[in-house]
Protein backbone atom coordinates (compact mmCIF):
# COMPACT_ATOMS: atom_id res chain seq x y z
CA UNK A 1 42.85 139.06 102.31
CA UNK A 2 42.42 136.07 99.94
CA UNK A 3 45.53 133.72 99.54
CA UNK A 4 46.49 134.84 96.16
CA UNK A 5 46.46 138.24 97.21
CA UNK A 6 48.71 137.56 100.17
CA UNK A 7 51.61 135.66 98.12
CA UNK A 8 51.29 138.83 95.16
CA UNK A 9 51.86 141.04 97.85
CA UNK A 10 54.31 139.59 99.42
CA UNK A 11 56.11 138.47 96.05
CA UNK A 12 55.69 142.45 94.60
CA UNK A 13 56.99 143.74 98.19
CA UNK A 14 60.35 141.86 97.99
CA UNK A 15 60.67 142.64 93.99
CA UNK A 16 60.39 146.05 94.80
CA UNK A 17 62.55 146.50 96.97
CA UNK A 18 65.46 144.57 95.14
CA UNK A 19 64.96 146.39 91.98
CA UNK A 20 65.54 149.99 93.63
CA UNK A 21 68.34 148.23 95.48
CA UNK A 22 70.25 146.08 92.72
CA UNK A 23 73.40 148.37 92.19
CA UNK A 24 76.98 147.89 93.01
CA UNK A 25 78.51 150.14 95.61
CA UNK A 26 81.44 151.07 97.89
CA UNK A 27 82.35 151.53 101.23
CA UNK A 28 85.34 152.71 103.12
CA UNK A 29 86.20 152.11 106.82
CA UNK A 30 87.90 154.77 109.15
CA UNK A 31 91.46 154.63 108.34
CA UNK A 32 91.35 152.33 105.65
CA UNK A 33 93.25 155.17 103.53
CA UNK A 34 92.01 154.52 99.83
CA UNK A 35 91.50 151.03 100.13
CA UNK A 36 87.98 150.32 99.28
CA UNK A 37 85.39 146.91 99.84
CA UNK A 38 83.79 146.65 96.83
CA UNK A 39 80.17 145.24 97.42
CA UNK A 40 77.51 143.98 95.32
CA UNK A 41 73.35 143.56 95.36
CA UNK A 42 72.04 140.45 93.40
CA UNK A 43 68.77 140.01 92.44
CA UNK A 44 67.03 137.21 90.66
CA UNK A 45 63.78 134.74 90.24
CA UNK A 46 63.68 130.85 90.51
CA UNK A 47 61.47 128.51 89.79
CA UNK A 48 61.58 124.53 90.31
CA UNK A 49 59.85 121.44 91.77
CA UNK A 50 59.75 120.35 95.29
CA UNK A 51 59.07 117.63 97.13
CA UNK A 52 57.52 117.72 100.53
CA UNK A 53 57.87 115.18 102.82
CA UNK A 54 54.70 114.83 105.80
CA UNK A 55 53.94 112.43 108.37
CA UNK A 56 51.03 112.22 111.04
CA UNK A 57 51.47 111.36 114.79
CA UNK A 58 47.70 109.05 113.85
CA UNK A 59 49.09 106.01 112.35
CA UNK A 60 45.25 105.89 111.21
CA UNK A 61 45.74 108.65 108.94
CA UNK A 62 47.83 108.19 105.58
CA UNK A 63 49.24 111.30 104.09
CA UNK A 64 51.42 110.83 100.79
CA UNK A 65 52.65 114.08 99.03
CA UNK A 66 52.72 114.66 95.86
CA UNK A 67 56.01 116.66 93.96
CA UNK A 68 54.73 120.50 93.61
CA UNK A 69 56.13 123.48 92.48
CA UNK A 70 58.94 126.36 94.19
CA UNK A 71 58.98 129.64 92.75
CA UNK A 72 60.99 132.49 94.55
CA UNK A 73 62.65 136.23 94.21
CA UNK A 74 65.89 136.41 95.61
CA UNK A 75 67.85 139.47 96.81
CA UNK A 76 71.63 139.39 97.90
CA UNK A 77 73.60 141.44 99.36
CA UNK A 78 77.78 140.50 98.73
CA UNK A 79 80.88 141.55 100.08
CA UNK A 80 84.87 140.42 100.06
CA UNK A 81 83.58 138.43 96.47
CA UNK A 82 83.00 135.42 98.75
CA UNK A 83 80.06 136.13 101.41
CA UNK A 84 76.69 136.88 101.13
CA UNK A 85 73.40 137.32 103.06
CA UNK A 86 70.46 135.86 100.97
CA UNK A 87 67.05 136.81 101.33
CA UNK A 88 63.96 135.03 99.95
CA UNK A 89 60.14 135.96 99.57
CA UNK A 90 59.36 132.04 98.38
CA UNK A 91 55.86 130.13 97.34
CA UNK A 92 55.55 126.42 97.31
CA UNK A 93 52.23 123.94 96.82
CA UNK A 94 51.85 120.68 96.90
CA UNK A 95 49.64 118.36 96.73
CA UNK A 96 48.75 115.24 99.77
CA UNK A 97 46.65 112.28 99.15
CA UNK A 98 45.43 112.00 103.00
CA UNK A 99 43.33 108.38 103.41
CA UNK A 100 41.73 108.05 106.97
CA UNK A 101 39.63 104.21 106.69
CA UNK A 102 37.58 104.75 103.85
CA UNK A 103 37.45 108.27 103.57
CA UNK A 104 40.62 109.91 101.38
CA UNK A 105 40.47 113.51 99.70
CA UNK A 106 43.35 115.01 98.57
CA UNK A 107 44.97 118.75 100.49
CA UNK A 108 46.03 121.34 98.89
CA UNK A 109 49.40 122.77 100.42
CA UNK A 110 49.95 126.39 99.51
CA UNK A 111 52.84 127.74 101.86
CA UNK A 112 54.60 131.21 101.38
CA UNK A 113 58.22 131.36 103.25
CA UNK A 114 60.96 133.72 104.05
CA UNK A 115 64.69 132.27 104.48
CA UNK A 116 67.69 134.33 105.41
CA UNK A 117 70.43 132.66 104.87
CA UNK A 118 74.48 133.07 105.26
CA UNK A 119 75.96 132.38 101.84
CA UNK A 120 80.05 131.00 101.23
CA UNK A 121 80.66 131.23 97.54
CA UNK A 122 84.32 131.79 97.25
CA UNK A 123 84.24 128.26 95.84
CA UNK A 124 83.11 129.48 92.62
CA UNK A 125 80.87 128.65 90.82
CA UNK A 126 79.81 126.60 93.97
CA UNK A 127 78.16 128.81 96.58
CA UNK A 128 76.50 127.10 99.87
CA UNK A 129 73.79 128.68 102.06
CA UNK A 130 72.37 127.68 105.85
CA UNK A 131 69.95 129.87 107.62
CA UNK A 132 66.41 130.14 109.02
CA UNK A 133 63.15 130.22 107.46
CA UNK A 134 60.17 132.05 108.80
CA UNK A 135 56.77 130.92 107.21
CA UNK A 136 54.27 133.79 107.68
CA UNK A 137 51.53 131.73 105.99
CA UNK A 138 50.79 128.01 105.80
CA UNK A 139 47.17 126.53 104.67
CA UNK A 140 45.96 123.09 104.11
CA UNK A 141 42.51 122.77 102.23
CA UNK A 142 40.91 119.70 101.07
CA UNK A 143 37.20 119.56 99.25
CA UNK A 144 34.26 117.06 100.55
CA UNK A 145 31.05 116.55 98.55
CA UNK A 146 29.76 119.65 100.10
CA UNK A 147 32.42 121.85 101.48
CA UNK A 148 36.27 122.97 101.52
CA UNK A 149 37.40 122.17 105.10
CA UNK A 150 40.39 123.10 106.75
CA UNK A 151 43.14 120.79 107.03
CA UNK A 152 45.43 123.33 109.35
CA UNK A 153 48.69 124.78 108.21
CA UNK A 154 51.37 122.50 106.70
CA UNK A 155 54.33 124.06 107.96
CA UNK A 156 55.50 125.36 111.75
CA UNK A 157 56.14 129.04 111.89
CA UNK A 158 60.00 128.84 111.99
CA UNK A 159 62.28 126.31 110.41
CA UNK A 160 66.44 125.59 108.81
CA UNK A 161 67.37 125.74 105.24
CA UNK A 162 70.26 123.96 103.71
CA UNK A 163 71.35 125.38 100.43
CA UNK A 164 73.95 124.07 97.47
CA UNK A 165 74.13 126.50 94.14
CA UNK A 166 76.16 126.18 91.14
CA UNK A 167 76.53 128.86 88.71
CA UNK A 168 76.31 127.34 85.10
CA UNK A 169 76.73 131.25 83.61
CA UNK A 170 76.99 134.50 84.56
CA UNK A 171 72.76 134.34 84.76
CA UNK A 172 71.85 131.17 85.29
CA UNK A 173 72.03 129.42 88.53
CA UNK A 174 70.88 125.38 89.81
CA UNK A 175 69.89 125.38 93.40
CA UNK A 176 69.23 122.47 95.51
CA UNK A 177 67.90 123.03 98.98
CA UNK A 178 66.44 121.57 102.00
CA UNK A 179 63.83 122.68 104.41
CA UNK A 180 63.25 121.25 107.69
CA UNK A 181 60.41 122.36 110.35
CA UNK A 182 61.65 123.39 114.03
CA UNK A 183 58.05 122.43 115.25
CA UNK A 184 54.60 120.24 114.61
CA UNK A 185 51.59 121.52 113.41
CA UNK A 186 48.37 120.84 114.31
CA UNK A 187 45.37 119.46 112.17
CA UNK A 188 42.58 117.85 110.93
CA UNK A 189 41.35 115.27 108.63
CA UNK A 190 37.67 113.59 108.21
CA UNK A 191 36.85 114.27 112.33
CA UNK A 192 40.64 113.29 113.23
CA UNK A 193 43.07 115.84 114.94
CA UNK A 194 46.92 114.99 114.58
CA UNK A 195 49.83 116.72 114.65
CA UNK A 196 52.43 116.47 111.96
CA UNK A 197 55.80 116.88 110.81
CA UNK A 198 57.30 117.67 107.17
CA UNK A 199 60.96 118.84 105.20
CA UNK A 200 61.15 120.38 101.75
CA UNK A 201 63.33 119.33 99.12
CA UNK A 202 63.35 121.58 96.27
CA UNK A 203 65.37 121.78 92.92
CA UNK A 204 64.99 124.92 91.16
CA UNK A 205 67.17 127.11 87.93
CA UNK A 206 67.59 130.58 88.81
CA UNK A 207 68.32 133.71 86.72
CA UNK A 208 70.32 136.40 88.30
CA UNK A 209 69.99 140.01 86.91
């Protein structure tokens, strides 16, 4: 399965499955008499720019990102008007000017994550999110004179999120968010192997349905 195909699928999965889910609905504990929790499903899209942060255990090797782009559906389920458990489907690239002596090329970074995060927001309109992230797929590519080569993925399987939102209306949202990896990652550059380490920063405006 080609890249694009993987991040449509993924992206259409997670759309799906919010849009037969986006209603508002009730529940009642045993015992709780009449008194009901009212609880809420919130779906939306954002998009935004993102800067990714990379370095390489070879001081030889040089890698300076570039700022990308974050697009992302989002699908929340709320209860008690103040907590929430966020889910993601998320695609990010970026871009990494990578210099080893006189060779440089520049990688392309296409990475599609999943966070889950716990969500406060009954500081309205401020809400704040911390979770994981799980990264199911995470390429590096960079062109030569002859070939597209493999640079190795870009991201470690499982990493943190750190999220601040404000609510400017009813609709639109501004999220800020961090990304950090829990791991290396392993690859290559012009004959080199390296490991690496990166974070995410990512501004983004949302619109809630």
């Amino acid at each position: 399965m080609t890249l694009w195909r993987k991040i449509l699928f993924s992206l259409a999965a997670t759309l799906g499955a919010a849009v037969c889910g986006a209603q508002n609905y009730y529940y009642s504990f045993p015992g709780a008499g009449d008194d009901m929790i009212r609880r809420s499903v919130e779906m939306g899209v954002t998009v935004g720019a993102g800067y990714m942060g990379l370095s390489a255990s070879d001081a030889a090797v040089s890698l300076k990102p570039k700022m990308g782009v974050r697009a992302a559906l989002q699908f929340s389920l709320q209860w008690d008007s103040a907590y929430a458990l966020q889910m993601e489907v998320g695609y990010l690239r970026n871009k990494v000017d990578a210099t080893f002596g006189p060779r440089s090329a520049q990688i392309s970074s296409n990475i599609v994550e999943v966070p889950v995060m716990f969500s406060y927001r009954g500081l309205r309109p401020v809400r704040f999110g911390v979770g994981v992230v799980l990264t199911p797929m995470s390429a590096g590519r960079y062109d030569t004179e002859y070939e597209r080569l493999e640079a190795g993925p870009m991201r470690s399987m499982v990493g943190y999120v750190a999220q601040v939102g404000v609510s400017l209306t009813q609709h639109l949202l501004l999220d800020a968010r961090f990304t950090g990896s829990m791991g290396k990652t392993s690859n290559y550059f012009e004959g080199v192997e390296f490991t690496s380490r990166g974070w995410w920063l990512s501004v983004g405006i949302g619109y809630m349905f």
